[in-house]
C-alpha atoms as a PDB file:
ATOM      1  CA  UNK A   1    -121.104  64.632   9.199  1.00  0.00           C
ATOM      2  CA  UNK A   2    -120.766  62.884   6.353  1.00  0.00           C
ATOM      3  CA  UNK A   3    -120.015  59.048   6.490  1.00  0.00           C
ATOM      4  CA  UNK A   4    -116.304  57.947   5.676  1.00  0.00           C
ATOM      5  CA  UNK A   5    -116.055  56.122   1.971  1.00  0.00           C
ATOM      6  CA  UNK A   6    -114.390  52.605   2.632  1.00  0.00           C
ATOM      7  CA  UNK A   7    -111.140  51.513   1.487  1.00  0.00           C
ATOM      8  CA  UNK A   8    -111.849  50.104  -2.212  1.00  0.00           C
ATOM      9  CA  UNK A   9    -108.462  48.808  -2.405  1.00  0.00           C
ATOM     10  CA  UNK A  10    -109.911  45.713  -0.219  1.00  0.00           C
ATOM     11  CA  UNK A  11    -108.907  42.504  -1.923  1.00  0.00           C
ATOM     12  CA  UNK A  12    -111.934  40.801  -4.003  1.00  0.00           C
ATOM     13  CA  UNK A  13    -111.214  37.506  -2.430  1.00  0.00           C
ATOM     14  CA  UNK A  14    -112.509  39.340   1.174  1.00  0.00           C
ATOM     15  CA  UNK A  15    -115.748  39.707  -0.219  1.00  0.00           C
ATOM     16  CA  UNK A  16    -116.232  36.947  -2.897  1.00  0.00           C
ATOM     17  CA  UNK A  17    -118.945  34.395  -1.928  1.00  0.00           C
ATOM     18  CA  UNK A  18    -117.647  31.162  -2.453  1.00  0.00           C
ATOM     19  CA  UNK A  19    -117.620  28.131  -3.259  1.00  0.00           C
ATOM     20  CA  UNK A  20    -119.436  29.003  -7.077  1.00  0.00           C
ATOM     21  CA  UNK A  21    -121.795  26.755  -8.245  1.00  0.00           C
ATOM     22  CA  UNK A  22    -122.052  25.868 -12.218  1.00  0.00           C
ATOM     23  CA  UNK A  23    -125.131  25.483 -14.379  1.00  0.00           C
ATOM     24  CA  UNK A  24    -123.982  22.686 -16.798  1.00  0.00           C
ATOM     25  CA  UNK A  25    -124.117  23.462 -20.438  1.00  0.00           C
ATOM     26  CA  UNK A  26    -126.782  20.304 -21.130  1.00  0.00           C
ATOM     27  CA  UNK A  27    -129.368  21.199 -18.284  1.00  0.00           C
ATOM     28  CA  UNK A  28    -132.744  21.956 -19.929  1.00  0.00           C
ATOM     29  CA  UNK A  29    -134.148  25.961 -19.492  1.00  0.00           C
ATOM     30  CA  UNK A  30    -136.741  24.508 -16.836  1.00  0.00           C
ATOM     31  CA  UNK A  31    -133.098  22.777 -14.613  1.00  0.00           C
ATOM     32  CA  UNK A  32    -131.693  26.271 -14.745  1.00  0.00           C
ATOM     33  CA  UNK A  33    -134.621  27.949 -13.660  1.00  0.00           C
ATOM     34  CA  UNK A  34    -134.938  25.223 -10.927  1.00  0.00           C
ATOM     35  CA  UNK A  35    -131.535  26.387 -10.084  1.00  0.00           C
ATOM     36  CA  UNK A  36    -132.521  29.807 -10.133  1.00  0.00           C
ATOM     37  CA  UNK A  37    -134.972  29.988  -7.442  1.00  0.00           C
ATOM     38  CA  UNK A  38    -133.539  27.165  -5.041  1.00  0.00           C
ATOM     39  CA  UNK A  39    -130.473  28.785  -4.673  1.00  0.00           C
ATOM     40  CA  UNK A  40    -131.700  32.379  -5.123  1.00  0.00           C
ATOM     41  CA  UNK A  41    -129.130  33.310  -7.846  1.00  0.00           C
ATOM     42  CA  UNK A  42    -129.889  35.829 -10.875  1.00  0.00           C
ATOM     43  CA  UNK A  43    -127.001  34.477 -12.432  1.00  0.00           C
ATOM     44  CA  UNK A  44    -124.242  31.812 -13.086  1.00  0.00           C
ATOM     45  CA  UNK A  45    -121.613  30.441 -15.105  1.00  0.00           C
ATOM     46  CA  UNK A  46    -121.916  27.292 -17.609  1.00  0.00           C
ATOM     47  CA  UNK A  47    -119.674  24.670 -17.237  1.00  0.00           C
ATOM     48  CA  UNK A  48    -119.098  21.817 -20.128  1.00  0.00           C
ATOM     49  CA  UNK A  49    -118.785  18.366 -19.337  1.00  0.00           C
ATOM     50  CA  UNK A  50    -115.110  18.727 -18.424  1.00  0.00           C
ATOM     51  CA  UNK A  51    -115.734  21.219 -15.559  1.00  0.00           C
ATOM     52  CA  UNK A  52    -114.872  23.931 -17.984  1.00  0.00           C
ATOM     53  CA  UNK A  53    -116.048  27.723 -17.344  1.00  0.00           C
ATOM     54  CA  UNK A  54    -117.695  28.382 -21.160  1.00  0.00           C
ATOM     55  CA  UNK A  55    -120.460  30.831 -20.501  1.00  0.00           C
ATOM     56  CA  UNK A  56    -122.521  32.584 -18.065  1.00  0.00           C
ATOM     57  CA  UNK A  57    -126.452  32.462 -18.174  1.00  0.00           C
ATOM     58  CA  UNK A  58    -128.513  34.755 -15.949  1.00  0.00           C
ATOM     59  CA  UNK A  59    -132.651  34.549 -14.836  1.00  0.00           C
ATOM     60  CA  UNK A  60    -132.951  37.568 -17.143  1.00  0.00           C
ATOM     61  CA  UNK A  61    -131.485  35.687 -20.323  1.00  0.00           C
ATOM     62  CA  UNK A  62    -134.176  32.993 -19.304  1.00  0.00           C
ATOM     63  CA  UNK A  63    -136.693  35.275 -19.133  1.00  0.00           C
ATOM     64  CA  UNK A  64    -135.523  37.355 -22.118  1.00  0.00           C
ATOM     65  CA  UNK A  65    -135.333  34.498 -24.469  1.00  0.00           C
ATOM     66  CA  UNK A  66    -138.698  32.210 -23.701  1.00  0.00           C
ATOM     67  CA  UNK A  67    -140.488  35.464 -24.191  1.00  0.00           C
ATOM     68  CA  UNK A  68    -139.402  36.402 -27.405  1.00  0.00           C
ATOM     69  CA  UNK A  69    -139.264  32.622 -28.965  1.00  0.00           C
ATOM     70  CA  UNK A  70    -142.153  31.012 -27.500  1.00  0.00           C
ATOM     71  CA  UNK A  71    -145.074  33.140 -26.409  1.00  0.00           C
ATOM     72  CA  UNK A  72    -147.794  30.412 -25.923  1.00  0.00           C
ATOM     73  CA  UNK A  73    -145.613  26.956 -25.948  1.00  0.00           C
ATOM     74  CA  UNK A  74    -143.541  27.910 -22.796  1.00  0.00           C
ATOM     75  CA  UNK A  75    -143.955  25.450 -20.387  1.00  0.00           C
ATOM     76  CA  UNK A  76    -143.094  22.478 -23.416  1.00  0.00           C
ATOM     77  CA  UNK A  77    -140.214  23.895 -24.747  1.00  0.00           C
ATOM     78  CA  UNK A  78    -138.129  25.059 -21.748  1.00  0.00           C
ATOM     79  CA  UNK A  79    -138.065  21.486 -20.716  1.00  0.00           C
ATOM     80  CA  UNK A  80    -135.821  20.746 -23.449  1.00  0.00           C
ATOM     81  CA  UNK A  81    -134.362  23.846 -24.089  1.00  0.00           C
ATOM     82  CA  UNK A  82    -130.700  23.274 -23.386  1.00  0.00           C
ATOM     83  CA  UNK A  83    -128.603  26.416 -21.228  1.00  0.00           C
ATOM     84  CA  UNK A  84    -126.129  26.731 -24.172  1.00  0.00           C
ATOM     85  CA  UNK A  85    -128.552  27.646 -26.790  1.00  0.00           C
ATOM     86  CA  UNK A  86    -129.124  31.240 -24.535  1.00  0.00           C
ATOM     87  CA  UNK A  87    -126.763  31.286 -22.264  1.00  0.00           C
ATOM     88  CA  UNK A  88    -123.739  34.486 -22.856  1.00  0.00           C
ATOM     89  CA  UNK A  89    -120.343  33.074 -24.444  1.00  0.00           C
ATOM     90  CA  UNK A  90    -117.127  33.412 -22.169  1.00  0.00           C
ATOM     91  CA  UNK A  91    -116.622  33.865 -18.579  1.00  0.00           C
ATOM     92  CA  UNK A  92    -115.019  37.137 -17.486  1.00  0.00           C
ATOM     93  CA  UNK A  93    -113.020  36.687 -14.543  1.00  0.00           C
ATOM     94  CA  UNK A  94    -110.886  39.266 -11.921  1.00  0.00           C
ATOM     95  CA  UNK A  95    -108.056  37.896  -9.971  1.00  0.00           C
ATOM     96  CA  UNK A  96    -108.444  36.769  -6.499  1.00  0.00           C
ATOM     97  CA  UNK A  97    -106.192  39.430  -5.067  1.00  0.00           C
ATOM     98  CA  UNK A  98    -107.338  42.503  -7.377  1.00  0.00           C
ATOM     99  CA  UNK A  99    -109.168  45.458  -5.717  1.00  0.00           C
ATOM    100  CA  UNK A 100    -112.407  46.072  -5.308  1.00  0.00           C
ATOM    101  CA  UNK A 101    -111.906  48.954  -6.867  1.00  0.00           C
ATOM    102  CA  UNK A 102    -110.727  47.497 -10.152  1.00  0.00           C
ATOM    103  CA  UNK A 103    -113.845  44.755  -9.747  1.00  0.00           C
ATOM    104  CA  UNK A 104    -116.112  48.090  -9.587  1.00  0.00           C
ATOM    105  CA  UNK A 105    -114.420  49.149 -12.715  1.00  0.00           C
ATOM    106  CA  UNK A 106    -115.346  45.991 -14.673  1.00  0.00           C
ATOM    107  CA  UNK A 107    -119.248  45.553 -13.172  1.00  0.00           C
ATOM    108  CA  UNK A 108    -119.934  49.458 -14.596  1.00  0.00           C
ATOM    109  CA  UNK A 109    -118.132  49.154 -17.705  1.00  0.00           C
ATOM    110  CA  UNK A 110    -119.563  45.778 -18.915  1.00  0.00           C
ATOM    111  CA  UNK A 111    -122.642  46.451 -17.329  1.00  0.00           C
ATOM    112  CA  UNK A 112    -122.476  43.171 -15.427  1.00  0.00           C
ATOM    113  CA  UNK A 113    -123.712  42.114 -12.141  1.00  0.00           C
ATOM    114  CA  UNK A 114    -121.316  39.750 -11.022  1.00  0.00           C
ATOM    115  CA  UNK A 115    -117.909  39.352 -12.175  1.00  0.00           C
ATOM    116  CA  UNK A 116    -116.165  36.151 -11.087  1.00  0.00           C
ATOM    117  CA  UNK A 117    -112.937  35.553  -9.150  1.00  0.00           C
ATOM    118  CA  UNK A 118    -110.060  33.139  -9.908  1.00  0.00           C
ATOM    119  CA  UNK A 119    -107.476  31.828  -8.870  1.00  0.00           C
ATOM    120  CA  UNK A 120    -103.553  31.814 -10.214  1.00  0.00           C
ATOM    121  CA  UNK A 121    -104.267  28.216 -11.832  1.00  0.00           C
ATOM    122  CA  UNK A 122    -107.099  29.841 -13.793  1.00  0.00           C
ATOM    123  CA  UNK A 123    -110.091  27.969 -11.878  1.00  0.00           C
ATOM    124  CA  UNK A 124    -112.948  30.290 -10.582  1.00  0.00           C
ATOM    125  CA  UNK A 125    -113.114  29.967  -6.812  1.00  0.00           C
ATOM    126  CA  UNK A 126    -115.733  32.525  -6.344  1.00  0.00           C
ATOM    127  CA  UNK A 127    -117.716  35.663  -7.173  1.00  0.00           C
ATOM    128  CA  UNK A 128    -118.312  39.169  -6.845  1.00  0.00           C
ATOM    129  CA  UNK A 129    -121.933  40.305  -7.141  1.00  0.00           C
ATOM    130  CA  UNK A 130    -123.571  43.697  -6.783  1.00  0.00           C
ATOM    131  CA  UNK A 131    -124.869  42.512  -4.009  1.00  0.00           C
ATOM    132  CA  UNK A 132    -121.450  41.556  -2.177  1.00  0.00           C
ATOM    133  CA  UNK A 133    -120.484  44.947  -2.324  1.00  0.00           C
ATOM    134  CA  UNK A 134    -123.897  46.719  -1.124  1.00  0.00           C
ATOM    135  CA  UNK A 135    -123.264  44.382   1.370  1.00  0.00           C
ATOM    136  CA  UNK A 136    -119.769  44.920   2.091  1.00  0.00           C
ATOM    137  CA  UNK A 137    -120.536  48.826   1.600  1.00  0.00           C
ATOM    138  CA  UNK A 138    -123.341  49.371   3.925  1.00  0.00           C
ATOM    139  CA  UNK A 139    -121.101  46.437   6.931  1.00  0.00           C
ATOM    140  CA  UNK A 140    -118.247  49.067   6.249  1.00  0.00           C
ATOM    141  CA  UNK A 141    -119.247  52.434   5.778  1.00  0.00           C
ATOM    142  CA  UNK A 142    -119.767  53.669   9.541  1.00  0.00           C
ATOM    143  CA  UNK A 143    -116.397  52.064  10.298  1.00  0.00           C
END
């Protein structure tokens, strides 16, 4: 018998991990990357120096862009490489209390693998990653 398909209409906020931490716009490559592997992300936004969402930068954009600008001079230049010289413009964000169906919707169509979640005065109070749902997927599919 085949297992029953959860209920995607589950509210995003039910499965966001939260609180989201920010890269800041002015860390060097070599901070992010520091970032990176002591928190175990792939990916985060950018904040300015007001606390503004402005961009998300991912482990693959790190990787992406000190292999095709530096080849041999990568250890010197990624610490003072600044986050908003690679990191992706804009911030694209799914309210708190949208389904996770309609989060599924964005992650394939943008090709993203986190999609972050806000709140009704605009601030991001968590995220959504792939991993949340093959999480929440595999907790919830014998139910």
């Amino acid at each position: 018998m085949a297992d029953k398909i959860p209920d995607l209409s589950i509210k995003v906020k039910d499965i966001m991990t939260s609180p989201v931490l920010f890269i800041q716009a002015d860390w060097t490559i070599a901070e992010a990357i520091k970032f990176f592997i002591d928190h175990r992300f792939t990916g985060a936004p950018v904040s300015d120096s007001n606390g503004n969402a402005i961009g998300v930068v991912s482990f693959k954009d790190v990787a992406e862009y000190t292999l095709q600008q530096f080849r041999g001079e990568i250890a010197e230049q990624i610490t003072q490489l600044k986050v908003e010289h690679i990191m992706s413009p804009g911030v694209v964000c799914i309210d708190r209390d949208a389904s996770l169906k309609e989060a599924l919707r964005i992650l394939i169509e943008k090709h993203f693998h986190r999609i972050f979640v806000k709140d009704s005065k605009d601030s991001i109070i968590g995220v959504v990653s792939t991993f949340d749902v093959i999480r929440w997927l595999k907790n919830n599919s014998d139910k």
